[in-house]
Protein backbone atom coordinates (compact mmCIF):
# COMPACT_ATOMS: atom_id res chain seq x y z
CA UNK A 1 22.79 11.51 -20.87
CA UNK A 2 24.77 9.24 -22.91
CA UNK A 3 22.60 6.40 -24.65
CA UNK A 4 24.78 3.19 -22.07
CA UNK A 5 23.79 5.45 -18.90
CA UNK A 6 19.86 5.29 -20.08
CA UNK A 7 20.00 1.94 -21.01
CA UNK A 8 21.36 0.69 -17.86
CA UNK A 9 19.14 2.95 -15.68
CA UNK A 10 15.72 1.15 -18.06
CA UNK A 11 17.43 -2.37 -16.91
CA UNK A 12 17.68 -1.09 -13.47
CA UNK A 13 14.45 0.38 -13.22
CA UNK A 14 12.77 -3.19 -15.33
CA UNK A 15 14.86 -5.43 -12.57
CA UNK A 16 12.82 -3.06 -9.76
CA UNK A 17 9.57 -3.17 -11.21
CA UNK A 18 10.21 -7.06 -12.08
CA UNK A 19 11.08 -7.77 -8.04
CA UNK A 20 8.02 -5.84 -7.04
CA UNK A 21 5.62 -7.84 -9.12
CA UNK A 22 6.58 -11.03 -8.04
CA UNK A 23 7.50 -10.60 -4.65
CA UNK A 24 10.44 -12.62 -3.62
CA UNK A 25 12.86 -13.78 -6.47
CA UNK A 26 16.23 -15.24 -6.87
CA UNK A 27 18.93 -13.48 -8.61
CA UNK A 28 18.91 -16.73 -11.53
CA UNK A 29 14.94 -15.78 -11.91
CA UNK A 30 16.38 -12.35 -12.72
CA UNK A 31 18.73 -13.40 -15.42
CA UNK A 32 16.33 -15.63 -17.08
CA UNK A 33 14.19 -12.94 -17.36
CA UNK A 34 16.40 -10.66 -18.76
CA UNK A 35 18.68 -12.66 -20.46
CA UNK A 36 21.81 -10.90 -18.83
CA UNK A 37 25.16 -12.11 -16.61
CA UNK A 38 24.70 -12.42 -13.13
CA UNK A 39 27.54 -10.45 -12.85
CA UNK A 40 25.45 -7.34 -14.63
CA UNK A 41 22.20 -8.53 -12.43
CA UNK A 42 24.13 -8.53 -9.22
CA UNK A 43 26.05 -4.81 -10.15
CA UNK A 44 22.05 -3.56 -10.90
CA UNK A 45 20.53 -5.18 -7.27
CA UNK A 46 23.69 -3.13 -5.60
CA UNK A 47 22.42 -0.23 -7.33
CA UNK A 48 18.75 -1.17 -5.83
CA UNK A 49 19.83 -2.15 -2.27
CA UNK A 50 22.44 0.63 -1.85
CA UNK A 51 19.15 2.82 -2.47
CA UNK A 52 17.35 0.67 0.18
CA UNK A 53 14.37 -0.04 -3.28
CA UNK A 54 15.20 -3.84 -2.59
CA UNK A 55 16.98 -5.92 0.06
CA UNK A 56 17.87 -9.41 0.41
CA UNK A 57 16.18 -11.58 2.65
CA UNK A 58 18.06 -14.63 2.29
CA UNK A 59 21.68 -15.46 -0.52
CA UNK A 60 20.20 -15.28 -3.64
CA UNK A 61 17.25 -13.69 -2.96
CA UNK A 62 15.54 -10.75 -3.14
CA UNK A 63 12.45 -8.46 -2.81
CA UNK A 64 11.35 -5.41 -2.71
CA UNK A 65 11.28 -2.74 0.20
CA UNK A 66 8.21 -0.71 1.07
CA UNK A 67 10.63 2.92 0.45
CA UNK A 68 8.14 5.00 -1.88
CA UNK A 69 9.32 6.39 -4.97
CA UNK A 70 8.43 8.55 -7.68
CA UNK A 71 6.81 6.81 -10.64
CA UNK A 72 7.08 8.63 -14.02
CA UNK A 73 6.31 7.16 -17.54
């Protein structure tokens, strides 16, 4: 796997685990957190909802669905 593919799948999976431990966030909460575009948040939360992990409740929102996935470390 090339090194930008496994960094952007760690951001992806950090955004995920960052929505499901504090329930409903914005997408700004998001960048602050991460320090990244919105434009790179929003292309990661496509990734998420097109693979029904979050959805969006309201614009600018978002939070995690109850789908079950694999954890590993």
């Amino acid at each position: 796997m090339k090194p930008s593919t496994n960094r952007m799948l760690t951001r992806i999976k950090s955004v995920y685990l960052f929505i499901r431990q504090n329930g409903t966030v914005t997408t700004q909460d998001i960048v602050d957190e991460f320090g990244i575009t919105p434009r790179t948040i929003q292309r990661d939360l496509n990734v998420l909802a097109y693979n029904d992990l979050v959805i969006s409740p309201s614009r600018g929102q978002w939070k995690a669905t109850n789908k079950k996935i694999k954890r590993t470390s």
